[in-house]
Protein backbone atom coordinates (compact mmCIF):
# COMPACT_ATOMS: atom_id res chain seq x y z
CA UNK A 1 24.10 23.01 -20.56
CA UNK A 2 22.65 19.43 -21.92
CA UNK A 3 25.00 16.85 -20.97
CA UNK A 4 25.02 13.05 -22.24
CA UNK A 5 23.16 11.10 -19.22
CA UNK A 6 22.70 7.47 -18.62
CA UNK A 7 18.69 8.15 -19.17
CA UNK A 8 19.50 9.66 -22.70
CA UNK A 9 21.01 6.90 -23.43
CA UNK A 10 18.33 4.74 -22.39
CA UNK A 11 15.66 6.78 -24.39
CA UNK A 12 17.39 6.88 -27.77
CA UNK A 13 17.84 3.32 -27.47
CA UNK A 14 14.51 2.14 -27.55
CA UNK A 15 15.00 0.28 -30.80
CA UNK A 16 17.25 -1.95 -28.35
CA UNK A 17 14.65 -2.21 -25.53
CA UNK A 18 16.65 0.30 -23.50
CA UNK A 19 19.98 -2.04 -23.26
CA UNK A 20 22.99 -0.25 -22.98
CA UNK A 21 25.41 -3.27 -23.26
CA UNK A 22 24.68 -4.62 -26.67
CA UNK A 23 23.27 -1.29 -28.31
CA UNK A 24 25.81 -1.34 -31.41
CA UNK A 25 24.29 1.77 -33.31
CA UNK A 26 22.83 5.13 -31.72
CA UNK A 27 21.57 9.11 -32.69
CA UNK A 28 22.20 11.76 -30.60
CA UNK A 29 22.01 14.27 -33.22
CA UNK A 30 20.23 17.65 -32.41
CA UNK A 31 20.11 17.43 -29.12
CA UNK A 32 22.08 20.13 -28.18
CA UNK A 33 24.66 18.48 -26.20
CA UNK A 34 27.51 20.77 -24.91
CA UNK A 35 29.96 17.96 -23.44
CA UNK A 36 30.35 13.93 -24.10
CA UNK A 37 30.31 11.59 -21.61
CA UNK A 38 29.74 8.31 -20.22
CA UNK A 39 29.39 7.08 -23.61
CA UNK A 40 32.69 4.71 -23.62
CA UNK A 41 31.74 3.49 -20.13
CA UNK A 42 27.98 2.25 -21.15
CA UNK A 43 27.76 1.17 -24.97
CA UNK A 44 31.49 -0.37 -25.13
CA UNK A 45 29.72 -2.32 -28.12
CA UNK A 46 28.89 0.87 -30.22
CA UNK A 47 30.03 0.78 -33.99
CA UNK A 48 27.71 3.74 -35.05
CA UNK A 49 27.32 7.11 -33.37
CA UNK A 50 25.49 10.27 -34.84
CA UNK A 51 26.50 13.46 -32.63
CA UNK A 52 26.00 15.90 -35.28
CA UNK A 53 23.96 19.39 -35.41
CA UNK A 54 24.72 19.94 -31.32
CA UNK A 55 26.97 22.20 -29.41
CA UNK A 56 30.66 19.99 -28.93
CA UNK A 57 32.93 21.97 -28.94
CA UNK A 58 35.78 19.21 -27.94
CA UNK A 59 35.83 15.44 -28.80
CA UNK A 60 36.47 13.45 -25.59
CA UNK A 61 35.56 10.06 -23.91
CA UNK A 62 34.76 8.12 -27.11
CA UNK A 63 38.66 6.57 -27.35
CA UNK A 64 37.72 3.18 -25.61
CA UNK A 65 34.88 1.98 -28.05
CA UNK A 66 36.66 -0.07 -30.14
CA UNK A 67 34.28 -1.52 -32.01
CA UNK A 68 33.41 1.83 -33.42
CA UNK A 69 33.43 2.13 -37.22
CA UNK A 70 31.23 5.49 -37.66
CA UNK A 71 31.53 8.49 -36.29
CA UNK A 72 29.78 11.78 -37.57
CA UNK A 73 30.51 14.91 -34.87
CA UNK A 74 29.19 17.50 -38.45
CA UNK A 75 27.77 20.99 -37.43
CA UNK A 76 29.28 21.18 -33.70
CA UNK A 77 32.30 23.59 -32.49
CA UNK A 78 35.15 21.36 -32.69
CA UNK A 79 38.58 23.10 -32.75
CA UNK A 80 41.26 20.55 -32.92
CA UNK A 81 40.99 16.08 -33.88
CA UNK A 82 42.03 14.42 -30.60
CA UNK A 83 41.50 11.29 -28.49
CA UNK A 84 40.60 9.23 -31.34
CA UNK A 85 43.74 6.90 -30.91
CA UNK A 86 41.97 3.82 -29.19
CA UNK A 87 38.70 3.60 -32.37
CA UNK A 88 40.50 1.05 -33.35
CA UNK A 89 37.88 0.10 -36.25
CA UNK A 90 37.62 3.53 -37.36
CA UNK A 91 36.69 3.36 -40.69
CA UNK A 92 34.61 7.06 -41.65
CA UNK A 93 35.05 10.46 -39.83
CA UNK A 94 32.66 13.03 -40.78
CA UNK A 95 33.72 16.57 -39.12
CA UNK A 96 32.00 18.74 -41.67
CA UNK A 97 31.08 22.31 -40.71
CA UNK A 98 33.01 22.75 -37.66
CA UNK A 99 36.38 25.17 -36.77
CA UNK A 100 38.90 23.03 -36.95
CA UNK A 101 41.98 25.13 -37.03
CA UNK A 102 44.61 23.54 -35.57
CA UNK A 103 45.36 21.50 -38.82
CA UNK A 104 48.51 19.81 -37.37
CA UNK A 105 46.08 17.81 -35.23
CA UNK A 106 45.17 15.91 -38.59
CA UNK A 107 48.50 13.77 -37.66
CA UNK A 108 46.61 12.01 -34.97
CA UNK A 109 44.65 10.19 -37.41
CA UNK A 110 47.77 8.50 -38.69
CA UNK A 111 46.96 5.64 -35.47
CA UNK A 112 43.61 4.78 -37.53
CA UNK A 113 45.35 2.48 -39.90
CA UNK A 114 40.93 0.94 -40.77
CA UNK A 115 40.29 5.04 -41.68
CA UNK A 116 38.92 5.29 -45.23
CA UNK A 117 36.41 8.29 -45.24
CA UNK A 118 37.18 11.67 -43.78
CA UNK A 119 35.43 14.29 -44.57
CA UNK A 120 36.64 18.19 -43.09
CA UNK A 121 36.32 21.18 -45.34
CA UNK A 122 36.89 20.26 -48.91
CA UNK A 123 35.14 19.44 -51.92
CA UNK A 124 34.27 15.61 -51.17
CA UNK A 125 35.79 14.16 -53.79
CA UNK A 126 38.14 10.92 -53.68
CA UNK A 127 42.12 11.42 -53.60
CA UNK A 128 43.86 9.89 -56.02
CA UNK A 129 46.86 7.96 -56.13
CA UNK A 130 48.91 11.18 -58.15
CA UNK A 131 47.48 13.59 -55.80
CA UNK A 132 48.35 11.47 -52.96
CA UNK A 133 52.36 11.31 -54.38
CA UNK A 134 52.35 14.69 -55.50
CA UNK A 135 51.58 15.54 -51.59
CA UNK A 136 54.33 13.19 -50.18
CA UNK A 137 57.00 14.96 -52.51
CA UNK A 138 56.09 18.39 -51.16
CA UNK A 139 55.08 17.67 -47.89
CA UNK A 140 57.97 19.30 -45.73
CA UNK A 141 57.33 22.52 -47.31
CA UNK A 142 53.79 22.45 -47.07
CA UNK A 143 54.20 21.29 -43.45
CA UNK A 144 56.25 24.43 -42.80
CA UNK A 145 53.23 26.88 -44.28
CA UNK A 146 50.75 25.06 -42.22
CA UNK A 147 52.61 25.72 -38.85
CA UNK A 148 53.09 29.07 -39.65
CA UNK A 149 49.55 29.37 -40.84
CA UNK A 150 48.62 27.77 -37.32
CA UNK A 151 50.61 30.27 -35.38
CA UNK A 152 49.02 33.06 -36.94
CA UNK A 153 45.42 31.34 -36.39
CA UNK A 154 46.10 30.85 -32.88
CA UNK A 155 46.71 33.85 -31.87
CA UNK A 156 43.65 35.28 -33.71
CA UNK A 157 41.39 32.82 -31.88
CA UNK A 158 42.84 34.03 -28.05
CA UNK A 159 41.70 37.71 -29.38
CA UNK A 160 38.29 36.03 -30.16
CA UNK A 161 37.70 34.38 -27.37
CA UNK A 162 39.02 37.70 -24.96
CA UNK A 163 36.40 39.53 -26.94
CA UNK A 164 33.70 37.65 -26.80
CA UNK A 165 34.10 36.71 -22.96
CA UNK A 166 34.15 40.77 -22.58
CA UNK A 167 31.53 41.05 -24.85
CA UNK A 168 29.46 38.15 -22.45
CA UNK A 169 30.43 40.47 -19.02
CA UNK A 170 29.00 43.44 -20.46
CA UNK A 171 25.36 42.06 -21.41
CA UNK A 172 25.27 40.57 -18.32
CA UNK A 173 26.32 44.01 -16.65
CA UNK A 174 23.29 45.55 -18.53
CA UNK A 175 20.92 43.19 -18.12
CA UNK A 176 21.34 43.66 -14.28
CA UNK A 177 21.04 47.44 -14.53
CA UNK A 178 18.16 47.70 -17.15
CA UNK A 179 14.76 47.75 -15.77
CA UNK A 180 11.95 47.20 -18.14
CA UNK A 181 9.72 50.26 -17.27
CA UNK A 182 5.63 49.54 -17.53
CA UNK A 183 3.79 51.44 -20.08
CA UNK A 184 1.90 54.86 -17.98
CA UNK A 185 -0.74 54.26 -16.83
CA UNK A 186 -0.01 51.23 -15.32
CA UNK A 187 2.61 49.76 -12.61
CA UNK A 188 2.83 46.51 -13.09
CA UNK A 189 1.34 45.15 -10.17
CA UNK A 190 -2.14 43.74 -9.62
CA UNK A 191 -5.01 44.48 -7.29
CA UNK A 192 -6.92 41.76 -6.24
CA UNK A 193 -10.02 42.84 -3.29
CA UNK A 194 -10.74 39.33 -1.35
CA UNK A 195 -13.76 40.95 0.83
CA UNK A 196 -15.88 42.40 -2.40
CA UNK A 197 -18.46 39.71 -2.93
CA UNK A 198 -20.72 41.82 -5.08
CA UNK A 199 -18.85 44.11 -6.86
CA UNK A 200 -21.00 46.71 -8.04
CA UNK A 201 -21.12 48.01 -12.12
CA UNK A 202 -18.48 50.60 -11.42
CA UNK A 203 -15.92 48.37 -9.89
CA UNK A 204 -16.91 45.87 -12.86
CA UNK A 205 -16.32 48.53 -15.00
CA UNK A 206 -12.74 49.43 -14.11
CA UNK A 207 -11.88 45.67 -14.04
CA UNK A 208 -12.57 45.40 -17.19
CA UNK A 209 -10.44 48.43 -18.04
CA UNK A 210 -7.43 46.81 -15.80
CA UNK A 211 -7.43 43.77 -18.30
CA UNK A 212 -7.00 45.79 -21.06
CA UNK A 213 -4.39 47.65 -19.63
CA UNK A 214 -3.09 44.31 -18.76
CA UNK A 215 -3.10 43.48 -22.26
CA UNK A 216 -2.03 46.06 -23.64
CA UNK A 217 1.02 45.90 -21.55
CA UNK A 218 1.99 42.11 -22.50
CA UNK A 219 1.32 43.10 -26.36
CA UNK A 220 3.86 46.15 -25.58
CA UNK A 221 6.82 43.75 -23.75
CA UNK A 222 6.25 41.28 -26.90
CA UNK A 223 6.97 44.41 -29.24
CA UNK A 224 10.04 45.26 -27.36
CA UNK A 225 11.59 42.14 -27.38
CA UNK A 226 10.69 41.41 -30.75
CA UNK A 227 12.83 45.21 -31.52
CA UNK A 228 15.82 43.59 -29.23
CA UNK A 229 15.50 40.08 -31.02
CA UNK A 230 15.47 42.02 -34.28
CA UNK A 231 18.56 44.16 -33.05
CA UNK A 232 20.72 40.98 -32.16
CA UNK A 233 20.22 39.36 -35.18
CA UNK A 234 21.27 42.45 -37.34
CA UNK A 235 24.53 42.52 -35.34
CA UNK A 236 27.61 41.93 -37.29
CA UNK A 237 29.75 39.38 -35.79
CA UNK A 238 32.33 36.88 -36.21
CA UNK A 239 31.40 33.19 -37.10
CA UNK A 240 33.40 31.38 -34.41
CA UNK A 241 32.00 29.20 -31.72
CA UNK A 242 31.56 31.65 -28.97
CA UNK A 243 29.30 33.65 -31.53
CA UNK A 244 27.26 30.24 -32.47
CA UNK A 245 26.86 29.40 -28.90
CA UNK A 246 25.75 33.10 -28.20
CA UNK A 247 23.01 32.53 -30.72
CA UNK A 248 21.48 29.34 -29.40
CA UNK A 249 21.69 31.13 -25.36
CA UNK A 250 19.48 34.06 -27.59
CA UNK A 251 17.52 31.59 -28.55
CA UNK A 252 16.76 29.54 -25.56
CA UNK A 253 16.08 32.79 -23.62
CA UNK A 254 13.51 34.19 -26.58
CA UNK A 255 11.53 31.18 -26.39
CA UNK A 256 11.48 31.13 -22.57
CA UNK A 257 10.60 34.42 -21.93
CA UNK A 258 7.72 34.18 -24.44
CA UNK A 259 6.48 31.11 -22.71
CA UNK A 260 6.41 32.71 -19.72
CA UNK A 261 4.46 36.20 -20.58
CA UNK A 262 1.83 34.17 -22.61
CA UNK A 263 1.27 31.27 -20.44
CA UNK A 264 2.58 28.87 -23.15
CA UNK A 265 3.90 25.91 -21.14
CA UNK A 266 4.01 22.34 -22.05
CA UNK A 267 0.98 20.61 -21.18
CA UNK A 268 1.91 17.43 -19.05
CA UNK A 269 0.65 14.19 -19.79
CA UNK A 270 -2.47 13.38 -17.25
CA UNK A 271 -1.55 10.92 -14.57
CA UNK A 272 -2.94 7.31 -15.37
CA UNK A 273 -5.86 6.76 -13.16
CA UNK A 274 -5.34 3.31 -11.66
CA UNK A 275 -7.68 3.34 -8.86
CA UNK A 276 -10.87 5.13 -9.00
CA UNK A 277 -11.51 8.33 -6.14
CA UNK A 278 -14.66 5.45 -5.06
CA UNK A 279 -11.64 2.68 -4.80
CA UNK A 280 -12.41 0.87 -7.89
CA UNK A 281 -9.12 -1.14 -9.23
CA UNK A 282 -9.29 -0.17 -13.08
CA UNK A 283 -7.75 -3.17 -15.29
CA UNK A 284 -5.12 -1.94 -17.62
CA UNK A 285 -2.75 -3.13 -20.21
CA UNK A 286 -0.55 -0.01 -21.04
CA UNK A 287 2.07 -2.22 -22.54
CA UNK A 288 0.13 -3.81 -24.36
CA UNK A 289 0.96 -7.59 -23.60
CA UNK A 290 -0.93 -11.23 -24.46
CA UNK A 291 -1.39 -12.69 -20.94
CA UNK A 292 -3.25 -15.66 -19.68
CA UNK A 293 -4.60 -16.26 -16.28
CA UNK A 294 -5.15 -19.77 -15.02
CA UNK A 295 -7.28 -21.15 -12.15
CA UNK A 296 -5.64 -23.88 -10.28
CA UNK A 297 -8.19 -25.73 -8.35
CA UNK A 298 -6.03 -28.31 -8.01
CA UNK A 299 -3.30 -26.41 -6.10
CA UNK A 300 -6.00 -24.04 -5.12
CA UNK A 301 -4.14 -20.61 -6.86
CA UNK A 302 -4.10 -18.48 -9.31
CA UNK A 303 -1.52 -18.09 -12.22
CA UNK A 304 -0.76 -15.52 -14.71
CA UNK A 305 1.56 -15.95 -18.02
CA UNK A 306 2.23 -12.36 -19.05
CA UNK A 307 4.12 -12.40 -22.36
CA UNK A 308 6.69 -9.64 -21.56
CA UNK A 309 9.51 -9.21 -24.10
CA UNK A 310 12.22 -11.85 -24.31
CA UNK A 311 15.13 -9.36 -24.42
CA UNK A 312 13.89 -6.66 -22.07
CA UNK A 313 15.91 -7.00 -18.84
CA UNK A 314 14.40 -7.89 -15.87
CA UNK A 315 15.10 -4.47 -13.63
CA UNK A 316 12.67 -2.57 -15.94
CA UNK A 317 10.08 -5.23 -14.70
CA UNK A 318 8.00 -4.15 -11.28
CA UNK A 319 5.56 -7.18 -9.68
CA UNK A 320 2.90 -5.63 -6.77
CA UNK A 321 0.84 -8.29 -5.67
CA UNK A 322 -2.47 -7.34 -3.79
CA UNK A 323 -5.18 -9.06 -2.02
CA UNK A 324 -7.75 -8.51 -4.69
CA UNK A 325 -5.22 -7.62 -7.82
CA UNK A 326 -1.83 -7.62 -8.95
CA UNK A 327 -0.15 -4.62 -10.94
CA UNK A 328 3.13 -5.16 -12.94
CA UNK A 329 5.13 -2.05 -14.19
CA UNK A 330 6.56 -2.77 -17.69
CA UNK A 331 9.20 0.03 -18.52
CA UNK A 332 7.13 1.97 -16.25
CA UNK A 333 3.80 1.30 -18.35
CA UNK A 334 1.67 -0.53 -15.74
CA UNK A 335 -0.23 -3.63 -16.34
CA UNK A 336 -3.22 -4.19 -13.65
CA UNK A 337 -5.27 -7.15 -13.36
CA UNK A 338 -8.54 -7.38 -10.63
CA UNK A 339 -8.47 -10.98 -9.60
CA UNK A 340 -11.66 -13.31 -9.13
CA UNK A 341 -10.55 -13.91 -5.35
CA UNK A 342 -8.51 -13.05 -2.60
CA UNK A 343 -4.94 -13.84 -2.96
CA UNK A 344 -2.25 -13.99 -0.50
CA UNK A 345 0.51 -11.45 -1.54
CA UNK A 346 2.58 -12.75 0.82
CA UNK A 347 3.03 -16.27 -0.26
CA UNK A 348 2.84 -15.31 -4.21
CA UNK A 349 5.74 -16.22 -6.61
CA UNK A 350 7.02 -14.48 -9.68
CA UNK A 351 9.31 -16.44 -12.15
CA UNK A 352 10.42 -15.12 -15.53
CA UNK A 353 11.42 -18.16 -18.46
CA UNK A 354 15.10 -18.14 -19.91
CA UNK A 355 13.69 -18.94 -22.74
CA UNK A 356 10.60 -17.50 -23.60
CA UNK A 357 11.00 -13.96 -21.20
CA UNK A 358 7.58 -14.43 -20.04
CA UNK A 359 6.25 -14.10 -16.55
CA UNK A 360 4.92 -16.52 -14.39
CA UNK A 361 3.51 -15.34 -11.03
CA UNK A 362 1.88 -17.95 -9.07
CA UNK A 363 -0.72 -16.62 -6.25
CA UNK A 364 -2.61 -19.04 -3.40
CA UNK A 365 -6.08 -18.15 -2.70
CA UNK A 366 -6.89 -17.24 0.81
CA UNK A 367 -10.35 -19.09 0.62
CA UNK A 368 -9.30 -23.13 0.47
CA UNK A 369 -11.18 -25.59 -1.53
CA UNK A 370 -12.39 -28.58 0.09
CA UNK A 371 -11.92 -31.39 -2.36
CA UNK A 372 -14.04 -34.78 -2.05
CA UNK A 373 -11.63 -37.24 -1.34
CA UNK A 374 -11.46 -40.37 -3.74
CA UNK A 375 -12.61 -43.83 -2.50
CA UNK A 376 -9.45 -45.73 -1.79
CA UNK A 377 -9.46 -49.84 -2.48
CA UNK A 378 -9.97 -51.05 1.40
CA UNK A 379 -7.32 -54.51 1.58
CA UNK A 380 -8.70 -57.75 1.69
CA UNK A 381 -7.17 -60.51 3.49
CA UNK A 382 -6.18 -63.84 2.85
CA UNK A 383 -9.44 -65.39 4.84
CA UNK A 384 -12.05 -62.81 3.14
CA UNK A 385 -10.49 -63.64 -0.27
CA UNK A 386 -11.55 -66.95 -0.19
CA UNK A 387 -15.30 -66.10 0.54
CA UNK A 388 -14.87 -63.67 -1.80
CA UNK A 389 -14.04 -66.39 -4.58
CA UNK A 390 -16.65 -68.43 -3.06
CA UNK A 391 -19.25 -66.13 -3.66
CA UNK A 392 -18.36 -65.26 -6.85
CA UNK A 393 -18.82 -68.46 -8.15
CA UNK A 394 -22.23 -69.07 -6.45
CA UNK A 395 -23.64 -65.62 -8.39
CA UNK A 396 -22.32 -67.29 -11.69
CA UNK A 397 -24.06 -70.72 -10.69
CA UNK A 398 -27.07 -69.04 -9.50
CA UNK A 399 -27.57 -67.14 -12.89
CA UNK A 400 -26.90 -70.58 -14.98
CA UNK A 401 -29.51 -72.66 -12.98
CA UNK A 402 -33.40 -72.88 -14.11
CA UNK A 403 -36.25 -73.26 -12.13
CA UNK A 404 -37.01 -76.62 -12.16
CA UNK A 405 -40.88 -76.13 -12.35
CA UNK A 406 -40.90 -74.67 -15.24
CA UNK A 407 -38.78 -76.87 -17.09
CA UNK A 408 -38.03 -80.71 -17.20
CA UNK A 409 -34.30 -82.01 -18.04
CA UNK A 410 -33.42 -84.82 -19.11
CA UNK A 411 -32.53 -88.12 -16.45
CA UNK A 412 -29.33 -88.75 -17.71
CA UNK A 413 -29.39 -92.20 -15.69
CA UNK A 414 -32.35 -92.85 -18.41
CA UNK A 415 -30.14 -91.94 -21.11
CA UNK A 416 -27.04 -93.94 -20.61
CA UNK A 417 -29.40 -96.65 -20.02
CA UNK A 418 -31.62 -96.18 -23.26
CA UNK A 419 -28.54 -95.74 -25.44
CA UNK A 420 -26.98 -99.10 -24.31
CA UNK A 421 -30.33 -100.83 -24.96
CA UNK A 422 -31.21 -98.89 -28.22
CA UNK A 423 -27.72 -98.47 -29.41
CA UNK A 424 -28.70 -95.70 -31.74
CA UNK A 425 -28.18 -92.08 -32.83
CA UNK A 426 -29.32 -88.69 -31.79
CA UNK A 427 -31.25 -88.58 -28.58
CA UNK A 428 -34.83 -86.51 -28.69
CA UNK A 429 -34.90 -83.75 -26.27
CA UNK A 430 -38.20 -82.78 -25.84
CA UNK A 431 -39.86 -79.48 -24.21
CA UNK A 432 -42.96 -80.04 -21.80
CA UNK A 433 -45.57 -78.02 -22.19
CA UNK A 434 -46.03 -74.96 -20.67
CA UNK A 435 -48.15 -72.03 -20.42
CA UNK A 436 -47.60 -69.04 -22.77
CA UNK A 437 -47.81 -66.74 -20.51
CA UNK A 438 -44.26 -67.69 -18.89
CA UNK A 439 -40.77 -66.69 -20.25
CA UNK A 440 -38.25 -68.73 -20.10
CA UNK A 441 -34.79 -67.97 -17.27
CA UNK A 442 -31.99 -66.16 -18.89
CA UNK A 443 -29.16 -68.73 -19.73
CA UNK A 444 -27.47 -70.78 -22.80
CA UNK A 445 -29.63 -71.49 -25.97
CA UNK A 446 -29.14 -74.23 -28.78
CA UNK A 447 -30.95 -75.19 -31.03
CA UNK A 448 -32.77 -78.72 -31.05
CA UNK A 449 -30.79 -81.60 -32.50
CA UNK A 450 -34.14 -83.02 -33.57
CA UNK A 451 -35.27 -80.88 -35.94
CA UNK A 452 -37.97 -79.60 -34.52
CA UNK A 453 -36.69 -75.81 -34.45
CA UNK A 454 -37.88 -74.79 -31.00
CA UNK A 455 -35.41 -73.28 -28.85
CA UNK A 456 -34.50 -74.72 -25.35
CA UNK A 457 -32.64 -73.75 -22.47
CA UNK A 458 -30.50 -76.01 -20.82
CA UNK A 459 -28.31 -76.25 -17.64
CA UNK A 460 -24.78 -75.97 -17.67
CA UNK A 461 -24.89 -79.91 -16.54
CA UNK A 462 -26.96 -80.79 -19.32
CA UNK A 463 -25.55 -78.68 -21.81
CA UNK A 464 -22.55 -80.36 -20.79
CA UNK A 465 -23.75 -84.09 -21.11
CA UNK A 466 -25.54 -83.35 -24.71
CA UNK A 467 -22.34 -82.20 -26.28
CA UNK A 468 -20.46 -85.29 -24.61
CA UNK A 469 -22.81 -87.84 -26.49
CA UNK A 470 -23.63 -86.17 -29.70
C-alpha cells in the first residue's frame, strides 16, 4: 500500500526547493496512493493539488487547507463527497471516473459557497439558469427517487464487497495449496561440486545439459504464467473498486514475479567515489555551484563563498571540515574541495548571508605566517628636536655655500663704498678666471646684470645684497 509520506512530498516539490511551507501548487497523480495523509499538516499553503489516476478510495485530511482552490481526485475509487467543509476557497472539483454512489453526499458541497466547477459523471456542459429553476421546482420529488435509488445501491454494493472479500480468501486459499510442479526431468534444485577443480569433458558435458534444462524450465514457468495472466484478464467481473484494485495487486505481482525469474532488477545508481581506495580526496561539485576560495594572509586562513541557493533552507545544507579539505552536502549532492594547506577543523566557521543564501566558511591554517613587522616612528624629545632643527638648517646652508677657491664674491664693504663715491647705476659683477676643466657648485643661477651673458653662481648672502641694490 503507497501512502502519502513527508519524503514524497519533498520530492514532488522540487520546483519549490523541497519547502513544504510555502509550496502553493503540487502533483501526486499516478502514484498509486491508497490513503491521504499528512497533506493538511505540511503544505497548509496549497491552492493546487493533482491526486488523480491513483488508488483513493476515500477523501480525507485535505479539510484544513484553506487556501485550496483546485482539487482533481479523477480516476481513483471514491464512493461518497465528504470532508470538504473547511476548502474554504474551493473553487473547481474534478471527481471524474470514480463510484460515487451515494449521491445524497452531493449536499455537502452546499458549505463551498467559492465552488464554480464540478465535474462527476455528466456530459460537461454548463447549467443554465432554466435548468437550474426547472431543478428547484422539482426538487422534492427528485430528492425522493434519489434516496430510494440510494437504498437500492447500497445494498448492492455490501453484496459486492461480501463477494469480492470471499472471492480474495479463496485465491489466497489456493495459492497456499498449489505447488508449481518442475517440468520431468528436472527438480528444481541445483548441484553445485566445490572440490572439482578440473572437471573433466563428461562432467562439462552434462553441465551444459543442466543449463538447458535450466532454461528450459524458466521459459516453461514464463508460459504458465503468461496462460494464468491470460486467464485473469478474460474473467468477467464487475467494475467496482474491489475489482480495480484486484487488477493493479495482478499487476504488481506479474511484474514482480517476472523480475525475479529473469534477473530483471533495477540497477542502482553507483556510489559517488569521494576518496580514492589509495586515499586521494577527489574534488567535486555535484551541485553544481559558483564558489570562490580566498587566501587570507592577513588573518592567516582560508575562506570559501559557495553560492548555494537563496531559498533552499539551511537543514538540507551539511559542512565537514577536514585537515586537508572540506566537503559540504547540498540536498545530499556533495561538494568537496582539497585545500592548499592544513586547516584547523576545529576552529573553522560557517556563516550563511540573509541576503544573498551563500556560504561563508572561514578556516585558520595550522602553519602561521610570520609577518615582517613595519618600522614604527621612534619619539623624539623636546631636547633632540632642537638639534634636529639645527641640523637641518646646516645641510640647507651647507648645500647653498661655494667653495671660495674657486670663485671670488664681491666685498660688499667695496661696494657701499664705490656707490657713495660713484653715485651711479648697475654694479659690474665680474667672474675670475678659471680653468675649464672645473664645474661650477650646485646652487642659485642669474643671469649677469651687465650684459655680458655668462652665468654666475652666487651665495645666498650675495644673491641677497644684489637684489637689495639693483
Amino acid at each position: 500500500m503507497v501512502l502519502v509520506t513527508e519524503e514524497l512530498l519533498r520530492q514532488r516539490a522540487e520546483h519549490n526547493n523541497r519547502e513544504l511551507f510555502s509550496l502553493e501548487e503540487i502533483s501526486l497523480h499516478q502514484q498509486e496512493i491508497e490513503k491521504l495523509e499528512y497533506i493538511d499538516k505540511l503544505c497548509r499553503d496549497l491552492k493546487i493539488l493533482y491526486l488523480q489516476n491513483n488508488l483513493i478510495p476515500k477523501i480525507e485530511n485535505v479539510s484544513k487547507l484553506k487556501k485550496l482552490e483546485y482539487l482533481n481526485l479523477a480516476l481513483n475509487n471514491i464512493e461518497r463527497i465528504e470532508n470538504l467543509e473547511g476548502c474554504e476557497e474551493l473553487k473547481k472539483l474534478d471527481l471524474t471516473a470514480n463510484f460515487i454512489g451515494e449521491l445524497s453526499s452531493i449536499e455537502i458541497l452546499k458549505h463551498n459557497i467559492h465552488l464554480k466547477e464540478l465535474f462527476l459523471w455528466l456530459d460537461s456542459k454548463e447549467i443554465e439558469r432554466s435548468e437550474r429553476i426547472q431543478a428547484l421546482q422539482n426538487y422534492r420529488q427528485v430528492e425522493k427517487q434519489i434516496r430510494d435509488q440510494e437504498q437500492v445501491y447500497l445494498l448492492k454494493r455490501a453484496r459486492e464487497k461480501e463477494e469480492a472479500l470471499k472471492k480474495i480468501q479463496e485465491k489466497q486459499e489456493k495459492k497456499k495449496e498449489k505447488q508449481i510442479k518442475p517440468k520431468p526431468g528436472f527438480d528444481g534444485r541445483w548441484y553445485t561440486d566445490i572440490n572439482n577443480i578440473n572437471p573433466d569433458p563428461l562432467e562439462d558435458k552434462e553441465n551444459h545439459q543442466q543449463k538447458e534444462t535450466e532454461k528450459e524450465y524458466q521459459e516453461w514457468k514464463i508460459d504458465t504464467d503468461d496462460e494464468e495472466d491470460r486467464a485473469f484478464w478474460e474473467e468477467p467481473t464487475p467494475y467496482t473498486p474491489e475489482s480495480r484494485l484486484e487488477a493493479h495487486r495482478h499487476l504488481e505481482e506479474k511484474r514482480r514475479v517476472k523480475e525475479n525469474i529473469r534477473g530483471q532488477k533495477v540497477k542502482e545508481k553507483p556510489p559517488r567515489t569521494l576518496i580514492t581506495a589509495e586515499g586521494k580526496v577527489l574534488n567535486m561539485n555535484e551541485p553544481k555551484l559558483h564558489f570562490f576560495l580566498k587566501d587570507d594572509e592577513e588573518n592567516n586562513q582560508f575562506i570559501l563563498d559557495l553560492a548555494v541557493y537563496r531559498h533552499l533552507d539551511s537543514s538540507l545544507i551539511d559542512v565537514d571540515v577536514q585537515p586537508t579539505y572540506l566537503r559540504v552536502m547540498v540536498k545530499d549532492k556533495p561538494f568537496q574541495l582539497v585545500l592548499p594547506a592544513e586547516v584547523k577543523p576545529d576552529s573553522s566557521s560557517a556563516k550563511r548571508s540573509q541576503t544573498t543564501g551563500h556560504l561563508v566558511i572561514s578556516m585558520p591554517k595550522v602553519q602561521e605566517i610570520i609577518m615582517a613587522n613595519r618600522k614604527t616612528p621612534t619619539l623624539v624629545k623636546p631636547s633632540d628636536s632642537n638639534k634636529l632643527q639645527t641640523n637641518i638648517k646646516r645641510e640647507r646652508v651647507e648645500k647653498l655655500e661655494v667653495d671660495p677657491s674657486k670663485y671670488s664674491f664681491p666685498d660688499v664693504a667695496n661696494i657701499i663704498q664705490e656707490k657713495e663715491r660713484i653715485g651711479q647705476g648697475p654694479i659690474n659683477l665680474q667672474q675670475q678666471k678659471r680653468s675649464s676643466k672645473e664645474s661650477p657648485s650646485v646652487g642659485y643661477e642669474a643671469y649677469n646684470p651687465s650684459g655680458s651673458g655668462s652665468r654666475i653662481c652666487y651665495s645666498a648672502i650675495s644673491m641677497q645684497r644684489h637684489t637689495q641694490q639693483s
